[in-house]
Protein backbone atom coordinates (compact mmCIF):
# COMPACT_ATOMS: atom_id res chain seq x y z
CA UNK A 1 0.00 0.00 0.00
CA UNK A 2 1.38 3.48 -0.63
CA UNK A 3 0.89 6.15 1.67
CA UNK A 4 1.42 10.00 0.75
CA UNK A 5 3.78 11.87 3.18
CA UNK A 6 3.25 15.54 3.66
CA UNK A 7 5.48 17.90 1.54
CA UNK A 8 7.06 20.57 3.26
CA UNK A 9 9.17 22.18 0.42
CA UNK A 10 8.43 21.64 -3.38
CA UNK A 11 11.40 20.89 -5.55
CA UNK A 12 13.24 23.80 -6.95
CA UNK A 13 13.43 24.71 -10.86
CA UNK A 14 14.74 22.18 -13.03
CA UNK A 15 18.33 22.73 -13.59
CA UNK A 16 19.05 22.44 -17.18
CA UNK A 17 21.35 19.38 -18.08
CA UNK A 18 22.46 18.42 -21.70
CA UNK A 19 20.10 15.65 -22.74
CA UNK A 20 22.33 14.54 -25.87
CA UNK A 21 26.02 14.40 -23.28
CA UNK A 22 29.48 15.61 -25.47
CA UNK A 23 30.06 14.16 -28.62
CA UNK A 24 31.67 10.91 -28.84
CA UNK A 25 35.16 11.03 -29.27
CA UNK A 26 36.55 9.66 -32.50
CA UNK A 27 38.79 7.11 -30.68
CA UNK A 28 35.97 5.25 -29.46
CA UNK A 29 35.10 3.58 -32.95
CA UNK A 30 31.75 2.45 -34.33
CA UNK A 31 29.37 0.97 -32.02
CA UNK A 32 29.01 1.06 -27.72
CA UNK A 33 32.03 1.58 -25.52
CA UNK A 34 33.02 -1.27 -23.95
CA UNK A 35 35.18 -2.31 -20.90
CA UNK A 36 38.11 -2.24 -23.21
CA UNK A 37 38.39 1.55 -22.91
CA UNK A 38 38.19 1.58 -18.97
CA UNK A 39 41.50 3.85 -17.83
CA UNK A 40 44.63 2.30 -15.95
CA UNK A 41 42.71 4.22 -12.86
CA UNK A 42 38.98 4.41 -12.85
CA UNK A 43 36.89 6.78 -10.88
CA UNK A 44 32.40 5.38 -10.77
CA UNK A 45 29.95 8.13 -10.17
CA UNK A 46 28.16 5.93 -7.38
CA UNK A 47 24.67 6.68 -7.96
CA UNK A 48 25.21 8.96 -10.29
CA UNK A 49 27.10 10.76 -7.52
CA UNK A 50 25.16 11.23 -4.76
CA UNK A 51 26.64 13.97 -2.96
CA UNK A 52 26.23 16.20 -6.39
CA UNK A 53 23.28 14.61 -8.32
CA UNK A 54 20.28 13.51 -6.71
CA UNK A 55 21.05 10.02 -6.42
CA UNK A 56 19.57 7.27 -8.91
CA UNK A 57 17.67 9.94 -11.48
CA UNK A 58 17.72 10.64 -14.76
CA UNK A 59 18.61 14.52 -14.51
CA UNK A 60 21.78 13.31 -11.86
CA UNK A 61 23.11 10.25 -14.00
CA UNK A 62 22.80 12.46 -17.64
CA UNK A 63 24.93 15.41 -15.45
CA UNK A 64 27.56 12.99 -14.48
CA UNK A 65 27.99 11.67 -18.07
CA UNK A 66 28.05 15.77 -19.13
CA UNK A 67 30.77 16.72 -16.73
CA UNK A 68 32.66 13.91 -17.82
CA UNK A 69 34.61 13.30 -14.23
CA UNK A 70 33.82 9.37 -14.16
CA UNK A 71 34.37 6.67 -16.84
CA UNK A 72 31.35 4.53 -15.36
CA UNK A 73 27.93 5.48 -14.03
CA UNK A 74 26.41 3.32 -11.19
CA UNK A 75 22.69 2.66 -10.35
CA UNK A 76 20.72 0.48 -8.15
CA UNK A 77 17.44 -1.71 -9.73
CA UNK A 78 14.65 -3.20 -8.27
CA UNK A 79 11.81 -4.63 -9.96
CA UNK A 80 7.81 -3.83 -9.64
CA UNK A 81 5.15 -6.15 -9.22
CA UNK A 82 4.90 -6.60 -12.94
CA UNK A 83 7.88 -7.57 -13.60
CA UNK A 84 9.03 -3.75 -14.76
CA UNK A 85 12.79 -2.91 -13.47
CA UNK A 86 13.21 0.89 -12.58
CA UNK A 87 16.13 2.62 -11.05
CA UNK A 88 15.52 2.83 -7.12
CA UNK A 89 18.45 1.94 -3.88
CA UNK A 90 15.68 1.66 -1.24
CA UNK A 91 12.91 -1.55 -0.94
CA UNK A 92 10.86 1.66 0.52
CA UNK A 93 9.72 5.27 -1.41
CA UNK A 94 9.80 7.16 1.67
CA UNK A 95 13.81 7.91 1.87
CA UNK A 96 14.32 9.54 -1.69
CA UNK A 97 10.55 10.54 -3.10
CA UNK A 98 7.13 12.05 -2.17
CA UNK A 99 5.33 8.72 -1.34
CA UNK A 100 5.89 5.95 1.49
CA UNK A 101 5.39 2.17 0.48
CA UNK A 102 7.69 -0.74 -0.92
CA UNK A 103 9.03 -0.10 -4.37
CA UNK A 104 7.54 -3.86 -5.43
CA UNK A 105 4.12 -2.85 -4.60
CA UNK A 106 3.90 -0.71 -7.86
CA UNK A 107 3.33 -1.46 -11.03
CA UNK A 108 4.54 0.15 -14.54
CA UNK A 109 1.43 2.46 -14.75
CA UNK A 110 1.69 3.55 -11.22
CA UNK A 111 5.59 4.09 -11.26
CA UNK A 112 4.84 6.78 -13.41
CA UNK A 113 3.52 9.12 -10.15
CA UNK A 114 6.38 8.46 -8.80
CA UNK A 115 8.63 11.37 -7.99
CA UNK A 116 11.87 11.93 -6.44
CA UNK A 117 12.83 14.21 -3.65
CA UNK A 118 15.94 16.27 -4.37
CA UNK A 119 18.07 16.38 -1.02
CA UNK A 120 18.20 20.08 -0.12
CA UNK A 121 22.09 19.74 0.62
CA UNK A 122 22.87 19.54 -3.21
CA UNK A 123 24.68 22.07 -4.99
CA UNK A 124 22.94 23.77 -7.54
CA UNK A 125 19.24 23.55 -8.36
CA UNK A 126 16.97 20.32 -9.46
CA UNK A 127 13.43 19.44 -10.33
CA UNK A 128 11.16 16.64 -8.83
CA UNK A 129 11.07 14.13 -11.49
CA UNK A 130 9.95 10.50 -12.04
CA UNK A 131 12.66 7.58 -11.52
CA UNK A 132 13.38 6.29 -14.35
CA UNK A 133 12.86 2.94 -15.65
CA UNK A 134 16.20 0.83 -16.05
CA UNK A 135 15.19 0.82 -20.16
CA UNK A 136 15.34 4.06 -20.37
CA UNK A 137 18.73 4.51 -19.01
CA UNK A 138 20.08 1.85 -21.26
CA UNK A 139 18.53 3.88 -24.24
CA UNK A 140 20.05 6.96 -22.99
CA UNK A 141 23.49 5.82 -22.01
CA UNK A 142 23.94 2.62 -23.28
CA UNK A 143 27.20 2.70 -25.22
CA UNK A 144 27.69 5.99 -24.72
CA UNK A 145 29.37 5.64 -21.00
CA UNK A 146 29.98 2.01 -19.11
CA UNK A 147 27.05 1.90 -16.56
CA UNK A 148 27.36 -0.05 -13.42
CA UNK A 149 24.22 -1.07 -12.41
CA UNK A 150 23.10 -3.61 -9.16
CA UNK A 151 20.70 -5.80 -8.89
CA UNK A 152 18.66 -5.23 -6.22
CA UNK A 153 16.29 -8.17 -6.72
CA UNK A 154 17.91 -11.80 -7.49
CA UNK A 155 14.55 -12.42 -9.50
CA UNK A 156 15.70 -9.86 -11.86
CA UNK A 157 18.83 -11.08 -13.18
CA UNK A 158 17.23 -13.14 -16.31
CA UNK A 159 15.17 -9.88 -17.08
CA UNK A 160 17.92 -7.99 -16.81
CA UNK A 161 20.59 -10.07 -18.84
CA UNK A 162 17.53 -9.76 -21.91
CA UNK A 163 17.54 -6.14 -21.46
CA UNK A 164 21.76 -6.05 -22.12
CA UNK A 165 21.63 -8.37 -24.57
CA UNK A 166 18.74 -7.02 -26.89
CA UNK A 167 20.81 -3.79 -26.74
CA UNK A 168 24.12 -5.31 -27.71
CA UNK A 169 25.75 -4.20 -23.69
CA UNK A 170 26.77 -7.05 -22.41
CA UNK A 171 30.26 -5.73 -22.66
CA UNK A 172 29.20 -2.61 -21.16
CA UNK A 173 27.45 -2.81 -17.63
CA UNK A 174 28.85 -4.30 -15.02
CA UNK A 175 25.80 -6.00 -12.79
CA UNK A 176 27.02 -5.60 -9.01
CA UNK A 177 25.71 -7.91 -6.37
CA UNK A 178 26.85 -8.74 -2.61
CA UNK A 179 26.13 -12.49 -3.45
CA UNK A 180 28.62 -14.59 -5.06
CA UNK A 181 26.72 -17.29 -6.15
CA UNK A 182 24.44 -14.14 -8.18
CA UNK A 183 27.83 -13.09 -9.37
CA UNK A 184 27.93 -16.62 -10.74
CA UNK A 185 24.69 -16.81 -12.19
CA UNK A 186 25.24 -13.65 -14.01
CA UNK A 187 28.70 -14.90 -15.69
CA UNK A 188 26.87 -17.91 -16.93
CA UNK A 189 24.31 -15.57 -18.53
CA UNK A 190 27.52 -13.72 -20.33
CA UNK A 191 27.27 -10.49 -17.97
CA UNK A 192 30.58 -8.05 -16.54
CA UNK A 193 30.12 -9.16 -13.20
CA UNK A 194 30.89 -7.01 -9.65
CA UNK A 195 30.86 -8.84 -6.22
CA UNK A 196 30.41 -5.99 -3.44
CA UNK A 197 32.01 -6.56 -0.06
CA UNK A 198 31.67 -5.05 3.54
CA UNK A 199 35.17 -4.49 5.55
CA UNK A 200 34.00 -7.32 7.59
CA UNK A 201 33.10 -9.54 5.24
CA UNK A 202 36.71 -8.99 3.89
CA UNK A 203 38.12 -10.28 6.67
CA UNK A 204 37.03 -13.66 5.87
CA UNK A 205 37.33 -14.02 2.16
CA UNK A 206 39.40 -15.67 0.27
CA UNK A 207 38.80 -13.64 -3.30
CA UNK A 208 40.98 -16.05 -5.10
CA UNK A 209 38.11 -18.43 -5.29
CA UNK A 210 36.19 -15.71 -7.12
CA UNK A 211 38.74 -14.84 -10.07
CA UNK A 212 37.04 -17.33 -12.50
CA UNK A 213 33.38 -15.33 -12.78
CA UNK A 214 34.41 -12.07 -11.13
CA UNK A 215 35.34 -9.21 -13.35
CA UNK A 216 34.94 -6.69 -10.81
CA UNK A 217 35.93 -6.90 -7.08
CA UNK A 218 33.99 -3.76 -5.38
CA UNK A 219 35.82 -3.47 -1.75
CA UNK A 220 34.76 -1.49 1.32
CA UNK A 221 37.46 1.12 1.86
CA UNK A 222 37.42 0.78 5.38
CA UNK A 223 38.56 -2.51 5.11
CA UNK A 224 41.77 -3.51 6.68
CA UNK A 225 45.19 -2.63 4.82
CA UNK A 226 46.05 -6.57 4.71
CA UNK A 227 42.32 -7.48 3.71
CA UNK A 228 42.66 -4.83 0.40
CA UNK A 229 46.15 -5.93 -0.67
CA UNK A 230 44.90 -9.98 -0.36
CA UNK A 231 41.88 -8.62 -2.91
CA UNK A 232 44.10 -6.88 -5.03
CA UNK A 233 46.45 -10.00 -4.84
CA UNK A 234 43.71 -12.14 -5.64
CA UNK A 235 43.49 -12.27 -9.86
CA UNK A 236 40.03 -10.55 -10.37
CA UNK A 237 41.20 -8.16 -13.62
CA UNK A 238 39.58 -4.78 -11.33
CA UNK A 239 39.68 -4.05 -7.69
CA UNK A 240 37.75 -0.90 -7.47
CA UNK A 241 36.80 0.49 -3.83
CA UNK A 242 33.46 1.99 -2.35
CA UNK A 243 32.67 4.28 -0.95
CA UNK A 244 35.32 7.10 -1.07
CA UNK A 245 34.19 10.45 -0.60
CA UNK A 246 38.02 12.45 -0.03
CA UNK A 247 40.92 12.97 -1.49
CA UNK A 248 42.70 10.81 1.36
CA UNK A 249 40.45 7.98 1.50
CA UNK A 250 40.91 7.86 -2.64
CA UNK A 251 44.88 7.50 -2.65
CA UNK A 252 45.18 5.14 0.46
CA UNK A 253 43.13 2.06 -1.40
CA UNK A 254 44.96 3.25 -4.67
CA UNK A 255 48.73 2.94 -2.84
CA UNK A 256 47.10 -0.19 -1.37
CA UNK A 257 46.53 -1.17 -5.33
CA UNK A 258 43.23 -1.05 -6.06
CA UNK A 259 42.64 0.45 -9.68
CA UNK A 260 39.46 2.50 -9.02
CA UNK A 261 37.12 4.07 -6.81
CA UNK A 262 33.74 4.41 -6.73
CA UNK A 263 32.55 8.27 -5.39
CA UNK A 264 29.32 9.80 -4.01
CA UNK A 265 31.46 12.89 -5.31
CA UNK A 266 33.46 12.38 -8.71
CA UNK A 267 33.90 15.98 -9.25
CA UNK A 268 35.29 16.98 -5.69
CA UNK A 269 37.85 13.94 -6.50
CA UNK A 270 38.98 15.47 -10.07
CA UNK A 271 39.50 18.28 -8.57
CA UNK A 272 42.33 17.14 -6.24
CA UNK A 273 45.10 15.10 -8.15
CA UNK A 274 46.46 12.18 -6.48
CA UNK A 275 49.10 12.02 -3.96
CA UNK A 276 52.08 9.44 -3.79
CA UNK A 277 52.00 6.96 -1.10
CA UNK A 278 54.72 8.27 1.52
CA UNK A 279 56.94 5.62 3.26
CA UNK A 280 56.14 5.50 7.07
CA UNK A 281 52.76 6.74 6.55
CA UNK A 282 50.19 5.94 8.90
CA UNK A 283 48.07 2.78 8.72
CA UNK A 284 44.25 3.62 8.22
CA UNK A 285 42.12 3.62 10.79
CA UNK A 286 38.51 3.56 10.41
């Protein structure tokens, strides 16, 4: 059932954001951009950036790819009672949009009064608008930027693999899950695959065991120093780590060896270049 909660400031203006993104440059070739063009460092707008953008929308993720300051764009899915997948983090509306109930009680028709709740602590100015559907990102970005995208919902994965492959991006999302064995499932089906794991979890895994279906290994940053160099040791291609938000947090994992981040706040990164790991420094402490 979905409940309306009381609104106590309408969303500003729409800020106005490029709907086309900069043109394609040449290098890139005929056809989508694949995982072949990912940089020897690679920075993921996580949620689109959600300490710019307001997270997991259409106006956020199309900003991101304008401003250029990630290689990949990250979402979250979940899928409807009809078996529609949208773009959505929460099981719940009431966090990020005008309306209270779970996500899954919706259908396709009813998704569409759906509208999201910019946070007032984002820079610049930006309408209410409906979450999109996950189509209609793939139609919009697919090719044009790698998209990260995770899967919410293990029920989804088979809808979601027909989605990538009817667009010709299977080599061009990454599906990110904190299961392995979904991780599995999704190699099988011919999907980029991303395994997501919590500092503690890190403690006890052995990642080796993973390298065979794992293209992506997305590690906590908090985890301990050992813990990242044993995943970055381990022989998955990508060891990217969530969820850095500073300058300092960004070049300990990458002197630890991991070869990306993922950001709530790609631009504040880019602006800040990347310091050299100092003998004698420190160890992290959470």
């Amino acid at each position: 059932m979905v409940t309306r909660i009381t609104l106590t400031v309408l969303a500003s203006a729409a800020s106005l954001v490029p709907l086309t993104g900069p043109a394609a440059p040449l290098e890139w070739g005929p056809g989508p951009l694949t995982v072949d063009s990912l940089p020897r460092v690679t920075y993921v707008a996580h949620r689109g950036g959600a300490r710019e953008v307001p997270e997991n929308s259409m106006s956020g993720l199309m900003a991101a790819y304008g401003r250029g300051t990630a290689q990949v764009l990250d979402f979250d899915t979940r899928m409807l009672r009809d078996g529609t997948l949208v773009v959505m983090h929460d099981p719940l509306l009431n966090r990020t949009t005008y309306l209270g109930g779970e996500v899954r009680g919706l259908d396709g028709r009813e998704w569409r009064g759906v509208r999201l709740r910019p946070k007032a602590s984002l820079p610049g100015s930006w309408r209410s608008e409906r979450p999109p559907t996950v189509a209609e990102v793939l139609d919009r970005l697919g090719g044009r930027v790698l998209l990260m995208l995770e899967a919410k919902d293990p029920s989804s994965l088979r809808p979601l693999a027909a989605l990538l492959r009817s667009r010709g991006l299977t080599r061009s999302v990454f599906v990110n899950s904190n299961d392995p064995g979904l991780a599995r499932r999704a190699h099988a089906l011919g999907l980029l695959t991303q395994l997501w794991r919590s500092a503690g979890q890190l403690r006890a895994d052995r990642p080796e065991r993973w390298r065979s279906y794992v293209d992506v290994l997305d590690v906590d940053f908090r985890a301990r120093d050992q813990d990242l160099r044993r995943a970055v040791r381990s022989g998955v291609r990508w060891v990217w780590a969530h969820t850095v938000v500073t300058p300092r947090q960004r070049d300990r994992v990458l002197a630890l060896g991991c070869n990306g981040v993922i950001t709530d706040a790609p631009g504040r990164l880019a602006r800040v270049p990347v310091r050299p790991a100092q003998r004698g420094a420190r160890p992290w402490r959470a």
